[in-house]
N, C-alpha and C. Protein backbone atom coordinates (compact mmCIF):
# COMPACT_ATOMS: atom_id res chain seq x y z
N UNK A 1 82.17 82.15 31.36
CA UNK A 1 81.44 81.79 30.16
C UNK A 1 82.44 81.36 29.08
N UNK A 2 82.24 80.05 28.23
CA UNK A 2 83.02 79.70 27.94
C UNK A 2 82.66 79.97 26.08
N UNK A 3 83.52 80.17 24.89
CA UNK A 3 83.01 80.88 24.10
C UNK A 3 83.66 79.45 23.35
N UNK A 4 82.85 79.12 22.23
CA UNK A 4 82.91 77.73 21.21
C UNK A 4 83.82 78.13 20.72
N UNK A 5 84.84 77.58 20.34
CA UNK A 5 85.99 77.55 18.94
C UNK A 5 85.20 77.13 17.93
N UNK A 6 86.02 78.06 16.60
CA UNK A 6 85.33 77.22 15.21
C UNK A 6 86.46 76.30 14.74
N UNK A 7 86.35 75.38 14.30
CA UNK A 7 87.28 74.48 14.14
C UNK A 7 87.54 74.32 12.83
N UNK A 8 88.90 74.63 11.83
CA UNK A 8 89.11 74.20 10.86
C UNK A 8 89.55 73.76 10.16
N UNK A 9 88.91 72.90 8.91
CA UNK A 9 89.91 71.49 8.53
C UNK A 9 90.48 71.98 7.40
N UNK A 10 92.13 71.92 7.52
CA UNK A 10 92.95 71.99 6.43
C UNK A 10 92.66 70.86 5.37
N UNK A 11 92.49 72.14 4.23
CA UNK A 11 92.61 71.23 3.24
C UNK A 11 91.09 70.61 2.77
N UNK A 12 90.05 71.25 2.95
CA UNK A 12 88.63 70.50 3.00
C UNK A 12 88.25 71.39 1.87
N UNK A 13 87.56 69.97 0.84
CA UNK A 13 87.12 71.17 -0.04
C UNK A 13 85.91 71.12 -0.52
N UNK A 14 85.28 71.30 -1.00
CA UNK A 14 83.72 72.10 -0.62
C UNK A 14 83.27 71.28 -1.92
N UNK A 15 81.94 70.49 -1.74
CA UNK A 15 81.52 69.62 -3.03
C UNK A 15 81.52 70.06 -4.35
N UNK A 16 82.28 69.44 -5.48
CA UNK A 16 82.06 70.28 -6.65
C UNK A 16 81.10 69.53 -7.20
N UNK A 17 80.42 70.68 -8.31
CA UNK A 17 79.18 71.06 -8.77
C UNK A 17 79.61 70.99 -10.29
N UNK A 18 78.40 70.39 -10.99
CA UNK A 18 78.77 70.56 -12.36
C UNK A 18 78.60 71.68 -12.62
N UNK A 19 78.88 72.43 -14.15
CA UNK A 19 78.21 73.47 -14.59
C UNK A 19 76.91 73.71 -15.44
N UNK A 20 76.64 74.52 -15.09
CA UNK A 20 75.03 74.73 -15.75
C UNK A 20 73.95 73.55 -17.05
N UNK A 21 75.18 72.88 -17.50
CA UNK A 21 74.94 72.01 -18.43
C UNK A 21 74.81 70.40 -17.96
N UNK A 22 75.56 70.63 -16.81
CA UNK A 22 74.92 69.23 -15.71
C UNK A 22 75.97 68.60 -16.34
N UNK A 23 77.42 68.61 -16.88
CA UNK A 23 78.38 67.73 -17.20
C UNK A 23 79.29 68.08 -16.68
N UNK A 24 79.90 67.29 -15.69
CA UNK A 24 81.04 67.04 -15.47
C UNK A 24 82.36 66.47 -15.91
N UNK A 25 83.49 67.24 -15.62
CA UNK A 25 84.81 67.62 -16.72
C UNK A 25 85.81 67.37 -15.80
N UNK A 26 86.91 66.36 -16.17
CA UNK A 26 88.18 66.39 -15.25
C UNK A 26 87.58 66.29 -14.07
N UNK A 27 88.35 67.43 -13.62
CA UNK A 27 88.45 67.70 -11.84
C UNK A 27 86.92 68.00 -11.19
N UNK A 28 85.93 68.43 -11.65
CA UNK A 28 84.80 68.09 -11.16
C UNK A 28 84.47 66.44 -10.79
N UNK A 29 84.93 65.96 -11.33
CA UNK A 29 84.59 64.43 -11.54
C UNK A 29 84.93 63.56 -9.96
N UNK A 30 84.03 63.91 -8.57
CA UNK A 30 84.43 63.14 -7.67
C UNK A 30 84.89 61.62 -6.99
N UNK A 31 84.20 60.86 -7.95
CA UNK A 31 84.71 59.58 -7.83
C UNK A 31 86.48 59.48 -7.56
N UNK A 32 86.77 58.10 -6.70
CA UNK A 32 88.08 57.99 -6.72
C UNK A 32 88.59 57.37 -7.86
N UNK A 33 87.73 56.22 -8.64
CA UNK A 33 87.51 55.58 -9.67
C UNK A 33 86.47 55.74 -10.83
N UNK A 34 87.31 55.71 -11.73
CA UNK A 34 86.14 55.69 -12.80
C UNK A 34 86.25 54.13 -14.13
N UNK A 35 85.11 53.94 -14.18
CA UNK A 35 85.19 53.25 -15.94
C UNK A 35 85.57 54.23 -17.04
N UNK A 36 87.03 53.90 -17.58
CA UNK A 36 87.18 54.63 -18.67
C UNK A 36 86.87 54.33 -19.97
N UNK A 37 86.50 55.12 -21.04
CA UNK A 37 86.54 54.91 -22.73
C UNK A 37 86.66 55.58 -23.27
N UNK A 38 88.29 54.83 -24.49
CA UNK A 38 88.83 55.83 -24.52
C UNK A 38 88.06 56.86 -26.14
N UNK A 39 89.24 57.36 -27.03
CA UNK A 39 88.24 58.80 -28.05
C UNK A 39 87.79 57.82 -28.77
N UNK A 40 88.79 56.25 -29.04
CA UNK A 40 88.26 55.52 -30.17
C UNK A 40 87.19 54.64 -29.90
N UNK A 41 86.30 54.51 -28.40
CA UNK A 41 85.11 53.46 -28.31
C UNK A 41 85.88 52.29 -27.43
N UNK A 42 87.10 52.16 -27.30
CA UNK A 42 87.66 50.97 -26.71
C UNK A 42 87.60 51.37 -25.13
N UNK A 43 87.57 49.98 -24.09
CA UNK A 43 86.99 49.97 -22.58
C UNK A 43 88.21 49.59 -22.21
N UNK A 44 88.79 50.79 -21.95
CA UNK A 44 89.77 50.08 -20.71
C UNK A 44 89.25 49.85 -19.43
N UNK A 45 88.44 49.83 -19.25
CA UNK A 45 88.01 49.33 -17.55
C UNK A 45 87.94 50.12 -16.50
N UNK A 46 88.51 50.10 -15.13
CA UNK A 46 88.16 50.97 -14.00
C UNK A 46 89.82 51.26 -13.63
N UNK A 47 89.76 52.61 -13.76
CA UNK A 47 90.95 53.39 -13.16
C UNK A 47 91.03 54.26 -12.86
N UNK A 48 91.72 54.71 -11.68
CA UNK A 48 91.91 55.80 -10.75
C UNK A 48 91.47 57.07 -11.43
N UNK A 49 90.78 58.13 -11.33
CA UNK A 49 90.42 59.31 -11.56
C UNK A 49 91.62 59.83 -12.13
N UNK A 50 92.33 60.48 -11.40
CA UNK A 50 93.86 60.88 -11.61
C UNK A 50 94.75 60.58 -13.03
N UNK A 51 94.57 58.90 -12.95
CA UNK A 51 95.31 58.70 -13.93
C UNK A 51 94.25 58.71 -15.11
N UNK A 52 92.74 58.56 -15.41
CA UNK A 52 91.86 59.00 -16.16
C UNK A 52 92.26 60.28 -16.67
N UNK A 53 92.52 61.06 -15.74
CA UNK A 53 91.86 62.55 -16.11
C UNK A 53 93.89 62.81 -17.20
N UNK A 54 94.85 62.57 -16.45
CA UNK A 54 96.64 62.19 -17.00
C UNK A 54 96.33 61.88 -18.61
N UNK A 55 95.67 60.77 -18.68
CA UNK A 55 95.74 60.05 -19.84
C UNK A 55 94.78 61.26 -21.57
N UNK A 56 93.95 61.80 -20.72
CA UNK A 56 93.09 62.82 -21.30
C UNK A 56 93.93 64.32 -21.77
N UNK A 57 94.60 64.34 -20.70
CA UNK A 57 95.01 65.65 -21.16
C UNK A 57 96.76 65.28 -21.83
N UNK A 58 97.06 63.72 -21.47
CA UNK A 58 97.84 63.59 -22.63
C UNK A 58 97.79 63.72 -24.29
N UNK A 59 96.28 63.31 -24.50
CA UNK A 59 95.97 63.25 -25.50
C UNK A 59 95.21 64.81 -25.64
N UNK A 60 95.46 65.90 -25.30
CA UNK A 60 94.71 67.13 -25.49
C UNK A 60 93.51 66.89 -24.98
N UNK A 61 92.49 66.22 -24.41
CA UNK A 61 91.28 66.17 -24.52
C UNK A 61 90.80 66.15 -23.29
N UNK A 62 89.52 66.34 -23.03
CA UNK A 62 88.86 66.30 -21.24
C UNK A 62 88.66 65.02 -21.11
N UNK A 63 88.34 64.34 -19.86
CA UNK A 63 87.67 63.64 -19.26
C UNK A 63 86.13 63.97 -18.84
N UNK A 64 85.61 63.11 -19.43
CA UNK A 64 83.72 63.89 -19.50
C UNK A 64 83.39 62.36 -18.96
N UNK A 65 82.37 62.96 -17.52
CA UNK A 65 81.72 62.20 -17.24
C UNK A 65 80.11 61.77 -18.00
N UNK A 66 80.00 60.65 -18.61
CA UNK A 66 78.83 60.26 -19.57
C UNK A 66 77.83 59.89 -19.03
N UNK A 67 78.02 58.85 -17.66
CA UNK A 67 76.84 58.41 -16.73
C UNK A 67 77.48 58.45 -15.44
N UNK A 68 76.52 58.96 -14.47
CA UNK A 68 77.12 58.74 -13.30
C UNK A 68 76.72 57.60 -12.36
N UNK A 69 75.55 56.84 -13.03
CA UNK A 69 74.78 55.81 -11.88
C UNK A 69 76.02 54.96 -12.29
N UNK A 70 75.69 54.01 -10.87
CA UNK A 70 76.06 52.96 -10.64
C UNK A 70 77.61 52.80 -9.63
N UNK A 71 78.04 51.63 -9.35
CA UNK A 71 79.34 52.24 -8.44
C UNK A 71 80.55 52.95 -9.12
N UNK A 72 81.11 52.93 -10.66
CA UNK A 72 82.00 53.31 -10.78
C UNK A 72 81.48 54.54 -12.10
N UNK A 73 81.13 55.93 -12.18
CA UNK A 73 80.80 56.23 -13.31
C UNK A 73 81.74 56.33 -14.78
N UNK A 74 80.49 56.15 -15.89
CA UNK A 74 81.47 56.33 -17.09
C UNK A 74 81.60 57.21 -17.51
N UNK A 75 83.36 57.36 -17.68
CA UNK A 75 84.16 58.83 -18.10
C UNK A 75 84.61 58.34 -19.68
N UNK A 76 84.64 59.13 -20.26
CA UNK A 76 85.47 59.04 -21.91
C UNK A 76 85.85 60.62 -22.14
N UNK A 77 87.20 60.00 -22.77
CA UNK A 77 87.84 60.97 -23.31
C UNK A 77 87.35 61.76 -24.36
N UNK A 78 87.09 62.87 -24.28
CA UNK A 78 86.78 63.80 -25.30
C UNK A 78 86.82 64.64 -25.38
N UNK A 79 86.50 65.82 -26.48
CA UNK A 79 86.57 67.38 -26.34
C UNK A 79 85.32 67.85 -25.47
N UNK A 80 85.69 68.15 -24.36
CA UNK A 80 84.24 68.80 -23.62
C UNK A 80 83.03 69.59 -24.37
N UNK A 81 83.94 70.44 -25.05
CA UNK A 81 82.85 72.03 -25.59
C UNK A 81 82.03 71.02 -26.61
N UNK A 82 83.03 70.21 -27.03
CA UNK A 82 82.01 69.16 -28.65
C UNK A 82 80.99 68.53 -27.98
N UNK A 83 81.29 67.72 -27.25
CA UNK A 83 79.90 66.78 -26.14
C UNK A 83 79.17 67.95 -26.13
N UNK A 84 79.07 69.08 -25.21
CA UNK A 84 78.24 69.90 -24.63
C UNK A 84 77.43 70.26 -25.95
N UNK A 85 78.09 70.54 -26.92
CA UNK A 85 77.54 71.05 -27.85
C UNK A 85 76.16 70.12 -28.93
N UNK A 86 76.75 68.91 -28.75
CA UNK A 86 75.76 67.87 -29.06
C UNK A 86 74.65 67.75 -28.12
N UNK A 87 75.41 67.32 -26.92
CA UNK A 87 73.67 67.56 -25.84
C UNK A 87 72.88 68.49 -26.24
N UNK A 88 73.39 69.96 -26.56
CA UNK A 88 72.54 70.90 -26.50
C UNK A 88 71.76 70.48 -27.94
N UNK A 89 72.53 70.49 -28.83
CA UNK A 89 71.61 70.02 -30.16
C UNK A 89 70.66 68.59 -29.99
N UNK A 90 71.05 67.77 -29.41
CA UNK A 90 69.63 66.75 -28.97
C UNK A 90 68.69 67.28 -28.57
N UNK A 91 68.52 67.97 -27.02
CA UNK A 91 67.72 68.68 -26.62
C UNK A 91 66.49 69.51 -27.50
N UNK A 92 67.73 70.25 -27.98
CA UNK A 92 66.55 71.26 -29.36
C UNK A 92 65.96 70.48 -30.25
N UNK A 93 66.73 69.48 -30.92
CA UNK A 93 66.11 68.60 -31.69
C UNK A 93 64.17 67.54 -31.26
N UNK A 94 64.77 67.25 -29.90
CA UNK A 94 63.86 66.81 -29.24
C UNK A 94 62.54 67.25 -28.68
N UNK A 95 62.72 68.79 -28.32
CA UNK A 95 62.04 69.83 -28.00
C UNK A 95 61.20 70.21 -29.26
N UNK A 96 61.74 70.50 -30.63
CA UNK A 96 61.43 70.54 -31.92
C UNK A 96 60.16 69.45 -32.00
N UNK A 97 60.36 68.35 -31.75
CA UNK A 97 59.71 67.10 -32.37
C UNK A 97 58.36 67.36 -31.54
N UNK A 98 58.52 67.57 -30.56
CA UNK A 98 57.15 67.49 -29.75
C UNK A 98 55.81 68.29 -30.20
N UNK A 99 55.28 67.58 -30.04
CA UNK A 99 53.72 68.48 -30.46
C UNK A 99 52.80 68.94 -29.08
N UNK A 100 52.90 70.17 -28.66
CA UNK A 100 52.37 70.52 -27.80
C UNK A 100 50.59 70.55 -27.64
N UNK A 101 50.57 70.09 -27.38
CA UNK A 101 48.66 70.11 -27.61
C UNK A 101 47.97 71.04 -26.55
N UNK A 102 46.84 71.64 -26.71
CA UNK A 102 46.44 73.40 -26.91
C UNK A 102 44.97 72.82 -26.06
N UNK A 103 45.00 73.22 -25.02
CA UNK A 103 42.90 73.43 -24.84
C UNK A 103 42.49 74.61 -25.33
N UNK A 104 41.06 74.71 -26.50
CA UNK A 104 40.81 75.79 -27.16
C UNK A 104 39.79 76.04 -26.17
N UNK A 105 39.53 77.10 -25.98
CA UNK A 105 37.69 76.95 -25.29
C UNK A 105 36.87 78.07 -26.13
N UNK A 106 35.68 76.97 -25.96
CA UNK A 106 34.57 78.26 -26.86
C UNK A 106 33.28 78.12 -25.76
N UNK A 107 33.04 79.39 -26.10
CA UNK A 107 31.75 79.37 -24.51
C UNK A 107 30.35 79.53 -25.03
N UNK A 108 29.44 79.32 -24.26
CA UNK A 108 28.28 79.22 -24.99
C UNK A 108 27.27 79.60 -24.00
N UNK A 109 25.98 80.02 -24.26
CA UNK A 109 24.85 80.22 -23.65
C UNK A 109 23.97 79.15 -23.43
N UNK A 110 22.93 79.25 -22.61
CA UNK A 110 21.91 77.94 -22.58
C UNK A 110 21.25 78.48 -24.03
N UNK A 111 21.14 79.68 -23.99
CA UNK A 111 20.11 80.18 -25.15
C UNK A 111 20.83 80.68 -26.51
N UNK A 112 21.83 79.56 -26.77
CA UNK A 112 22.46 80.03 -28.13
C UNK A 112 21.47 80.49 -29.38
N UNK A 113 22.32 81.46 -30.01
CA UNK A 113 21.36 80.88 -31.41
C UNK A 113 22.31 80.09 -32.14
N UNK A 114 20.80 79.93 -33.61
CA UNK A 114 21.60 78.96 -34.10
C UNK A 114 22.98 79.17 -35.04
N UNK A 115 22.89 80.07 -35.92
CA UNK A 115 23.77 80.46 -36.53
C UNK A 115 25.62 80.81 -35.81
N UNK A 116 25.11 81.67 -34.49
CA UNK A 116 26.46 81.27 -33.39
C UNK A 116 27.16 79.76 -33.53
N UNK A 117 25.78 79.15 -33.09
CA UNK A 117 26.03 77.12 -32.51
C UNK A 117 27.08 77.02 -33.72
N UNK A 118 26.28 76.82 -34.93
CA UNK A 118 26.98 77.00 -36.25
C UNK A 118 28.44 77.54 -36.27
N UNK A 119 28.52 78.49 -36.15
CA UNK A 119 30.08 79.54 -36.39
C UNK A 119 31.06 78.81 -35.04
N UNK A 120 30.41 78.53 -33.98
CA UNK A 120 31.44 77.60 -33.00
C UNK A 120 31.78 76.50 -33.28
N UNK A 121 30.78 75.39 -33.39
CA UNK A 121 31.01 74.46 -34.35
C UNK A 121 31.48 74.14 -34.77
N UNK A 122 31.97 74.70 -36.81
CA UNK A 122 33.15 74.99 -37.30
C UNK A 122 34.40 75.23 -36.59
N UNK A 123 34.23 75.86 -35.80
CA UNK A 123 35.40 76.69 -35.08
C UNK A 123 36.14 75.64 -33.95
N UNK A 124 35.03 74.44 -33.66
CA UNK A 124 35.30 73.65 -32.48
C UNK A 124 36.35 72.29 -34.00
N UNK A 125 35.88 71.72 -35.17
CA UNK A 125 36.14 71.15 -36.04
C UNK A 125 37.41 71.70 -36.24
N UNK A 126 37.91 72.55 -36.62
CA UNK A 126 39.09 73.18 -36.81
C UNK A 126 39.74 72.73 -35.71
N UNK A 127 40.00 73.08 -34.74
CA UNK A 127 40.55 73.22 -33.55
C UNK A 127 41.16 71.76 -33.55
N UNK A 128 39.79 70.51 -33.32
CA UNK A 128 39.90 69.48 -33.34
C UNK A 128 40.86 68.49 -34.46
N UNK A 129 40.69 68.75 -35.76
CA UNK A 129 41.28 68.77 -36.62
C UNK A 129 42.73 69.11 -36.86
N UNK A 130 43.04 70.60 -36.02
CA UNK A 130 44.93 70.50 -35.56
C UNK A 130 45.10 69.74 -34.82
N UNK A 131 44.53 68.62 -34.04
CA UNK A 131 45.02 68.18 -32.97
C UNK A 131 44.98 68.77 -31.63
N UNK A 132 43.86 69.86 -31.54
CA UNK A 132 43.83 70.43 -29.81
C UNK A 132 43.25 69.78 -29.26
N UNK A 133 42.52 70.36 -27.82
CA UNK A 133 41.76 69.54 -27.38
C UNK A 133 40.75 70.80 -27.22
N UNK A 134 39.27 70.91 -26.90
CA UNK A 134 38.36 71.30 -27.10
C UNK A 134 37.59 70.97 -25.71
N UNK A 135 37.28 72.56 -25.28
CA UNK A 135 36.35 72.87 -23.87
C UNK A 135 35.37 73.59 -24.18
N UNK A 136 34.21 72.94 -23.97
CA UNK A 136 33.00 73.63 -24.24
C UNK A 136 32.46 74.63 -23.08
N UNK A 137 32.28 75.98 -22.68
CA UNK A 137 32.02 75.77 -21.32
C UNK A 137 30.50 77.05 -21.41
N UNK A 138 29.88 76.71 -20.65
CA UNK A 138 28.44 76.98 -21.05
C UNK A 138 28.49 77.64 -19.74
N UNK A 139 27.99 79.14 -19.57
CA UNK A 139 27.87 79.71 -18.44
C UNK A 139 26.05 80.57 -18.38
N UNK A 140 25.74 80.27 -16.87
CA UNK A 140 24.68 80.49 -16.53
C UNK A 140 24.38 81.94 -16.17
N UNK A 141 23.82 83.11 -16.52
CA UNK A 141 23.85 84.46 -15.64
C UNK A 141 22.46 84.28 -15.26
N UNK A 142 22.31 84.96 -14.02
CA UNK A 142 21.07 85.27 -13.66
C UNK A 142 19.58 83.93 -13.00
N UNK A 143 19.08 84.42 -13.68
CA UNK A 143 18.25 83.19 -13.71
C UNK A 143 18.08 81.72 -14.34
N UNK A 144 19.09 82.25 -15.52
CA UNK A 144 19.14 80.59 -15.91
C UNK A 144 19.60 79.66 -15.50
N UNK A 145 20.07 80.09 -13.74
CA UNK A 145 20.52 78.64 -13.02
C UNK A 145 19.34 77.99 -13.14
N UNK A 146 17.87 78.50 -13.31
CA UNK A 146 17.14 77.39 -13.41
C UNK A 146 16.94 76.34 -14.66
N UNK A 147 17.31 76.80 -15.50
CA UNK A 147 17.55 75.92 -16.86
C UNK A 147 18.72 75.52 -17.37
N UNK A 148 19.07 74.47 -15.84
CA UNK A 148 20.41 73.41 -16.05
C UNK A 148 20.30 72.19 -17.53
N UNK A 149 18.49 72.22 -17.15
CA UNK A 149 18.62 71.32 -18.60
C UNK A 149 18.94 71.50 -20.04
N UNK A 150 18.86 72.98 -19.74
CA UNK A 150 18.55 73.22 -21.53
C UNK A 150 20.37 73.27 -22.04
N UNK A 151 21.11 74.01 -20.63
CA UNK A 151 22.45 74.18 -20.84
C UNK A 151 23.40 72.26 -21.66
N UNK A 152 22.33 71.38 -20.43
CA UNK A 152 22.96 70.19 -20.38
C UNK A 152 22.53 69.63 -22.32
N UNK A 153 21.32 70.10 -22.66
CA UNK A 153 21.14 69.84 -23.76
C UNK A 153 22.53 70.49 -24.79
N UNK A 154 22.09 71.87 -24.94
CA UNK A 154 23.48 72.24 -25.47
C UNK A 154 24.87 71.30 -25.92
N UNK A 155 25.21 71.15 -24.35
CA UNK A 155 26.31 70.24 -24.70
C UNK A 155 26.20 69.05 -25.22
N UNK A 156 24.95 67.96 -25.07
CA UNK A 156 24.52 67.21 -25.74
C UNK A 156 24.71 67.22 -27.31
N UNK A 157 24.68 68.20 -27.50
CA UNK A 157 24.16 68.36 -29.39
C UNK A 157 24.83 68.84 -29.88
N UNK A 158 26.34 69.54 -28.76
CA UNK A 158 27.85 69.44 -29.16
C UNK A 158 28.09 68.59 -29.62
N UNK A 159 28.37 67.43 -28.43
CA UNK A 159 28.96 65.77 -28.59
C UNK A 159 28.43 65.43 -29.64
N UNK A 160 27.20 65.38 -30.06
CA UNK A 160 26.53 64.44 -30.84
C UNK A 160 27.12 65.15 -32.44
N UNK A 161 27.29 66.67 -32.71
CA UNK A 161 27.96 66.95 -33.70
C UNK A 161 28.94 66.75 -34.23
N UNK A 162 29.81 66.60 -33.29
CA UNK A 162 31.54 66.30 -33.18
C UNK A 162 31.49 64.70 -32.98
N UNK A 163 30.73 63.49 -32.85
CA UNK A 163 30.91 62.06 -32.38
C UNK A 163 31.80 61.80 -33.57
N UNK A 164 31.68 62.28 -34.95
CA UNK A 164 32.42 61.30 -35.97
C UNK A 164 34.23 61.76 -36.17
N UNK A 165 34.26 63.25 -35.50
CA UNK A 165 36.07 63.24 -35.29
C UNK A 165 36.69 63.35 -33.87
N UNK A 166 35.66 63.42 -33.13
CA UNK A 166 35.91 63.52 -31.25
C UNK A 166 35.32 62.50 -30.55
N UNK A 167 36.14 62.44 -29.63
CA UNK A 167 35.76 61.57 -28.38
C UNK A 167 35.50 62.41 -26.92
N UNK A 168 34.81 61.72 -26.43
CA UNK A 168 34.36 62.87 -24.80
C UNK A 168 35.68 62.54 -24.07
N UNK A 169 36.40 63.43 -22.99
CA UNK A 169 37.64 63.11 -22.62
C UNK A 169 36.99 63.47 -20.93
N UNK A 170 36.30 64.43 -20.83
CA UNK A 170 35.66 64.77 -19.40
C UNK A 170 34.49 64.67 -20.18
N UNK A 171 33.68 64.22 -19.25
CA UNK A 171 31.70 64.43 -19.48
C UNK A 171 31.76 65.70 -18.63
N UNK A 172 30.40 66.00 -19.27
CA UNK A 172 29.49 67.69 -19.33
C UNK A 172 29.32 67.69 -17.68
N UNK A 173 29.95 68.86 -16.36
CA UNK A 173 29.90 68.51 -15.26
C UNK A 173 29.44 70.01 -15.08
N UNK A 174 28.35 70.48 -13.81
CA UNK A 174 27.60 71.96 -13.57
C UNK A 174 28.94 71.81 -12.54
N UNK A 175 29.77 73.68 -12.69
CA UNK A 175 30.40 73.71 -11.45
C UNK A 175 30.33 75.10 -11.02
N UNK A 176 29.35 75.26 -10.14
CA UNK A 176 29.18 76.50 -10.07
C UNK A 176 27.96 77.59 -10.80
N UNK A 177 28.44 77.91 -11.33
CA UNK A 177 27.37 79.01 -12.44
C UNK A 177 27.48 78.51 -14.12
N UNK A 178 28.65 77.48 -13.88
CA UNK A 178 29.29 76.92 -15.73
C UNK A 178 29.59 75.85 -15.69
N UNK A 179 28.84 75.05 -16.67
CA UNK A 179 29.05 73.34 -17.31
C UNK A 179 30.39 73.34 -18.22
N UNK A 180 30.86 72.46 -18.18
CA UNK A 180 32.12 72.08 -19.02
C UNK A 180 31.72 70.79 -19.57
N UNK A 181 32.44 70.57 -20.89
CA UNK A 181 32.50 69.63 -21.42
C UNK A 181 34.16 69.74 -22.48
N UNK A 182 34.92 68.36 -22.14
CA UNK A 182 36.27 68.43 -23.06
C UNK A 182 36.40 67.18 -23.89
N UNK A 183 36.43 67.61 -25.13
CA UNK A 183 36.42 66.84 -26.19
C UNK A 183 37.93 66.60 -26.91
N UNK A 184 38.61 65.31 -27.55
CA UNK A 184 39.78 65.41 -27.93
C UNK A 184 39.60 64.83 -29.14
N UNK A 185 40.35 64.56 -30.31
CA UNK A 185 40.52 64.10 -31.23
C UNK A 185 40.26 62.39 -31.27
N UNK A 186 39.68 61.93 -32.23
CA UNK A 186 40.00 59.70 -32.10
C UNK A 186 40.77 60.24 -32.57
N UNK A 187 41.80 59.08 -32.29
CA UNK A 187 42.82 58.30 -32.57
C UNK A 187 42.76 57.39 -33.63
């Protein structure tokens, strides 16, 4: 019985990985070539990694890879921790700006009363008014699966309350034991 050799290659070294921040620095930087630029904005063109990464730490500074598509990626000289530190402040900045938009839901009976209808209502206007989006959802117990219409009315006389700051985004659909209806803000 003949037993496999493991075979091993001097000198092989195992793919490097950026760090957690997804930027690559110097010696992470696998290309044999890179497009360099240098701290002041000027293009010196495509040169050997090696002498990229030489020229960087002549000048105190890393070699930071900026883009990696394409055949040769672009490296520029700079302080690593400063780049990293800007990405991270874009990010937050960007994250900041966004407006997350909210489904509120308010639930309802076939057999609301009115003063409820009323107090949801309001409550659906508000909602609409921050900019959420708005789920009406009307649930059936018991026997009032037989009075799909009155539920379907309901939502009817939602829409028709809300037509002058909402638009229908899903129409009123039975799924199950509960109708939905989702309303969003015009534009």
């Amino acid at each position: 019985m003949e037993v496999p050799i493991k075979t091993i290659v001097p000198n092989a070294q195992a793919p490097v990985v950026a760090d957690k921040s997804g930027v690559r620095v110097n010696e992470q930087i696998s290309n044999p070539q890179v497009r360099l630029i240098l701290p002041n904005g000027e293009n010196v063109g495509i040169v050997t990694t090696r002498e990229a990464i030489r020229k960087a730490l002549d000048q105190g500074l890393d070699l930071v890879e900026i883009s990696s598509t394409g055949q040769f990626p672009v490296c520029k000289i700079l302080d690593a921790g400063k780049y990293k530190y800007e990405l991270q402040k874009r990010k937050a900045d960007s994250r900041k700006k966004q407006k997350v938009i909210e489904v509120k839901e308010i639930k309802f009976t076939p057999n609301i009363g009115e003063n409820d209808y009323g107090v949801k209502m309001r409550a659906a206007r508000r909602f609409l008014e921050e900019g959420n989006k708005v789920k009406f959802t009307l649930r059936f117990r018991g026997r009032e699966m037989s009075y799909v219409d009155l539920g379907m009315a309901v939502l009817n006389r939602a829409r028709a309350d809300l037509d002058d700051i909402a638009k229908v985004e899903v129409e009123p659909k039975l799924e199950g034991r509960q109708m939905s209806l989702v309303m969003s803000k015009k534009a």
